[in-house]
N, C-alpha and C. Protein backbone atom coordinates (compact mmCIF):
# COMPACT_ATOMS: atom_id res chain seq x y z
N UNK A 1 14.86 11.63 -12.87
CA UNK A 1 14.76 10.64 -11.82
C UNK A 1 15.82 9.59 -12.11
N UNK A 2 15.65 8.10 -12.10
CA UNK A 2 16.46 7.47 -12.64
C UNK A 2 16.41 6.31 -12.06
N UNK A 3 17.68 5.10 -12.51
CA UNK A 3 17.76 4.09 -11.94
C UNK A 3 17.72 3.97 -10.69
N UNK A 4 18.52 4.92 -10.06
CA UNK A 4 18.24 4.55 -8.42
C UNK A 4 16.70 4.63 -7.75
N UNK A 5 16.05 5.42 -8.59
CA UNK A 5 14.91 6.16 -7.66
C UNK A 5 13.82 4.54 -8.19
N UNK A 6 14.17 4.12 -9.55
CA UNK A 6 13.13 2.94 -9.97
C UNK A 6 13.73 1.46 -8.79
N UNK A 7 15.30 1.66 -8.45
CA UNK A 7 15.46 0.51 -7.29
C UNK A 7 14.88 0.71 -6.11
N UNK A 8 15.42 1.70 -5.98
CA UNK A 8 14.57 2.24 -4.45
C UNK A 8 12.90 1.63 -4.32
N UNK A 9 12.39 2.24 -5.49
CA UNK A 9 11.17 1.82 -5.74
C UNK A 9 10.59 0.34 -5.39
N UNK A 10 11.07 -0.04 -6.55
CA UNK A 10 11.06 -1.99 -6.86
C UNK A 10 11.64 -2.40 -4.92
N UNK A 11 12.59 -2.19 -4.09
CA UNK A 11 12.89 -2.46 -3.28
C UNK A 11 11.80 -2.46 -1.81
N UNK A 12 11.23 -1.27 -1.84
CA UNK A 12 10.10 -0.68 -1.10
C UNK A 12 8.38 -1.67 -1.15
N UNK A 13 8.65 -1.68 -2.66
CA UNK A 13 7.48 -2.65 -2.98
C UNK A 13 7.72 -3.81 -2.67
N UNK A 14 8.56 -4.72 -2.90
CA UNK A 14 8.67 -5.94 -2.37
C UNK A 14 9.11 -6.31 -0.70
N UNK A 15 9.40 -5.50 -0.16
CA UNK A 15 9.26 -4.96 1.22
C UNK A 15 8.14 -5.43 1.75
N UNK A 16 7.08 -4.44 1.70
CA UNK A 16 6.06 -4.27 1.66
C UNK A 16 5.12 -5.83 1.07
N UNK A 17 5.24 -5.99 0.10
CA UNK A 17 4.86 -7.82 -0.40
C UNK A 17 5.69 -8.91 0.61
N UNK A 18 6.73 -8.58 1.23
CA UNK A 18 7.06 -9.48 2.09
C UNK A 18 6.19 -9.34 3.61
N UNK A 19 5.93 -8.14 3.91
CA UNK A 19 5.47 -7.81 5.37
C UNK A 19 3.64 -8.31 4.89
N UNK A 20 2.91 -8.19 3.88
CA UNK A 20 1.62 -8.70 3.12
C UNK A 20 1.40 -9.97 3.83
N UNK A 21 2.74 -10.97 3.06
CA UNK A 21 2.48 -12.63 3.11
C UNK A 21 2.92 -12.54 4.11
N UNK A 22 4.17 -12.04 5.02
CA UNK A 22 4.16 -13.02 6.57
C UNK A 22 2.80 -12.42 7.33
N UNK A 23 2.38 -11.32 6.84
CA UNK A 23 0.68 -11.07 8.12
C UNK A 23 -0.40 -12.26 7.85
N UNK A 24 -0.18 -12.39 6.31
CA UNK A 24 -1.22 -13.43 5.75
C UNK A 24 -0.89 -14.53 6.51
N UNK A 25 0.45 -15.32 6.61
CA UNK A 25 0.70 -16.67 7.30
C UNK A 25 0.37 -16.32 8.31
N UNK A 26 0.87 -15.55 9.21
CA UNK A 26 0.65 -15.49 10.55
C UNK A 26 -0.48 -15.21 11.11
N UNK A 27 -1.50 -14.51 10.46
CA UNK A 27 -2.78 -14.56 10.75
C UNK A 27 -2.63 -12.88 11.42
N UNK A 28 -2.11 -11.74 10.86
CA UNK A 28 -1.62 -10.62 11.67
C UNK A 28 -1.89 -9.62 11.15
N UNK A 29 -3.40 -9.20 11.06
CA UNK A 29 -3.86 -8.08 10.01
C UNK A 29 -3.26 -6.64 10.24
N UNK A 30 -2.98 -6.64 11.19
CA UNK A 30 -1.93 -5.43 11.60
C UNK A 30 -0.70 -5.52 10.34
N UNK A 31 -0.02 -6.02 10.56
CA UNK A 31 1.47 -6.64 10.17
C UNK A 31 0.76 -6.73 8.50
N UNK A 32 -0.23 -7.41 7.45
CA UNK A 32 -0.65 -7.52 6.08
C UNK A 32 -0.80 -5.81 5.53
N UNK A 33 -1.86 -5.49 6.71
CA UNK A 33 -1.92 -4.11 6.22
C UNK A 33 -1.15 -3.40 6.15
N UNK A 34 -0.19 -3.29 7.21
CA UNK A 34 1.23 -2.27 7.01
C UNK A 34 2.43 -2.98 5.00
N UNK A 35 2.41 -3.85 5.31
CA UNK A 35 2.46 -4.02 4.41
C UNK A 35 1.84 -3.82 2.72
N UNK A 36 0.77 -3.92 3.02
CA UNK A 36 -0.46 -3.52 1.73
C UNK A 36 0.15 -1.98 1.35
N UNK A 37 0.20 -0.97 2.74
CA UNK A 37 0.18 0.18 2.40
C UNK A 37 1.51 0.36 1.78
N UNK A 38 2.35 0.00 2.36
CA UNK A 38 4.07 0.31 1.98
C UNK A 38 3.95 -0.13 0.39
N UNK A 39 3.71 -1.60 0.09
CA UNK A 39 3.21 -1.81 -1.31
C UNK A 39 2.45 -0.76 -2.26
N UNK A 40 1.75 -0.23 -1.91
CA UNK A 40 0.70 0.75 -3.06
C UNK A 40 1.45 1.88 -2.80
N UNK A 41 2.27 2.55 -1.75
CA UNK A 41 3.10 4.04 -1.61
C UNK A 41 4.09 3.54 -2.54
N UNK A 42 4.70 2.77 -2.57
CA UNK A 42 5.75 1.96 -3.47
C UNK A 42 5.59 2.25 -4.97
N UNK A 43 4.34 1.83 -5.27
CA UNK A 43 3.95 1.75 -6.53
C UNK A 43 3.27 3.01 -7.03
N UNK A 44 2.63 3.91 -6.00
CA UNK A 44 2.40 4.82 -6.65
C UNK A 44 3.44 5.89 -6.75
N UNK A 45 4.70 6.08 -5.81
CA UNK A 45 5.86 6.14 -6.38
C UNK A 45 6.63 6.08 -7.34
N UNK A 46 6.28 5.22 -7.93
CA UNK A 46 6.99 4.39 -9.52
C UNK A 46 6.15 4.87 -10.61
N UNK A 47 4.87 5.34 -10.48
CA UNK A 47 3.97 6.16 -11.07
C UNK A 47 4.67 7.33 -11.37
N UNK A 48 4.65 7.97 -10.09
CA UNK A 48 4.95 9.34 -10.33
C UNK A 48 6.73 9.76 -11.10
N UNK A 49 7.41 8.66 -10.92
CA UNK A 49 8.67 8.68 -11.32
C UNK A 49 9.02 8.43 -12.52
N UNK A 50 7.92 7.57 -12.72
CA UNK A 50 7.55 7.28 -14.59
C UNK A 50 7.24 8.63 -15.41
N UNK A 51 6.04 9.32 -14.72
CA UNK A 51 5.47 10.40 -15.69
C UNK A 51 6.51 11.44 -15.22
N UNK A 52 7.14 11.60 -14.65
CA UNK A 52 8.14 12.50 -14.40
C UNK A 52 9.11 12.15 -15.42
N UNK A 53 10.02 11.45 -15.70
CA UNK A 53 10.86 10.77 -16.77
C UNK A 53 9.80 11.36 -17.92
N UNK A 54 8.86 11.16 -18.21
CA UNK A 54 8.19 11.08 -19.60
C UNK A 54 8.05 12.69 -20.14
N UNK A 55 7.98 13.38 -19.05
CA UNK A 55 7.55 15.13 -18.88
C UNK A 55 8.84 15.47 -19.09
N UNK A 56 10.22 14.81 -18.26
CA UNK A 56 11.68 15.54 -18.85
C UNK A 56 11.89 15.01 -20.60
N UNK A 57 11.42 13.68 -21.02
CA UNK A 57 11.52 13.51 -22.26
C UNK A 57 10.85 14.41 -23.36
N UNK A 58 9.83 15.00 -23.12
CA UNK A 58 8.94 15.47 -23.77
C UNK A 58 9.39 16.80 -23.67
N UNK A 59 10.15 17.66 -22.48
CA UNK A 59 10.97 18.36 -22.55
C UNK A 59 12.00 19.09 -23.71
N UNK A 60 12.59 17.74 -23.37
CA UNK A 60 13.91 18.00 -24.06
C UNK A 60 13.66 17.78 -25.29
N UNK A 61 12.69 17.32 -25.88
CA UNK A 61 12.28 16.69 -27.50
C UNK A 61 12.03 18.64 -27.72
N UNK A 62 10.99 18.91 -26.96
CA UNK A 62 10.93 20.32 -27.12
C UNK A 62 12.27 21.63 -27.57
N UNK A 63 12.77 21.16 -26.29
CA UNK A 63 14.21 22.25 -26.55
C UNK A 63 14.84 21.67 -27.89
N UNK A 64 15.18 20.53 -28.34
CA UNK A 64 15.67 20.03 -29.18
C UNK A 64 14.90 21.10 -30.49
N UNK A 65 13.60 20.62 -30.60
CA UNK A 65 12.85 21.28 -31.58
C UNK A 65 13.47 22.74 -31.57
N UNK A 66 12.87 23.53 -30.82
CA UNK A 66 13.28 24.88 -31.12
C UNK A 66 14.72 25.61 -31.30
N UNK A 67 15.82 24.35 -30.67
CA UNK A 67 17.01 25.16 -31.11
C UNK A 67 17.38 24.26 -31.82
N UNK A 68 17.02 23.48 -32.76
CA UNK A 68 17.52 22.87 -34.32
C UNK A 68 18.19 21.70 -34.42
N UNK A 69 18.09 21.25 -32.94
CA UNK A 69 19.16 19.91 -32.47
C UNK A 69 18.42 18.86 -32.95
């Protein structure tokens, strides 16, 4: 995965935290919730991009092991 996919990420989420607070000011539960959701797809995104990174690390520690590297 990588840096781009963790900006993308971080970018999406605060998106989403911006569309939250203007529903909150504005009084626009439509507009908070769309936001809420974009926020938690965001983040559970960054989840999955994490343990993905951790599964290619754990990988390659592997290949390393068996061919002597």
């Amino acid at each position: 995965m990588g840096t781009t996919d963790d900006a993308k990420n971080k970018a999406e989420e605060l998106k989403g935290r911006g569309k939250e607070a203007a529903g909150s000011l504005t009084d626009n539960d439509d507009l908070k919730n769309e936001g809420k959701g974009e926020k938690t797809e965001a983040q559970g995104k960054q989840k999955i991009t994490e343990a993905a990174d951790a599964v290619t690390g754990k990988v390659d520690d592997l290949k390393d092991k068996l061919t002597g590297n």
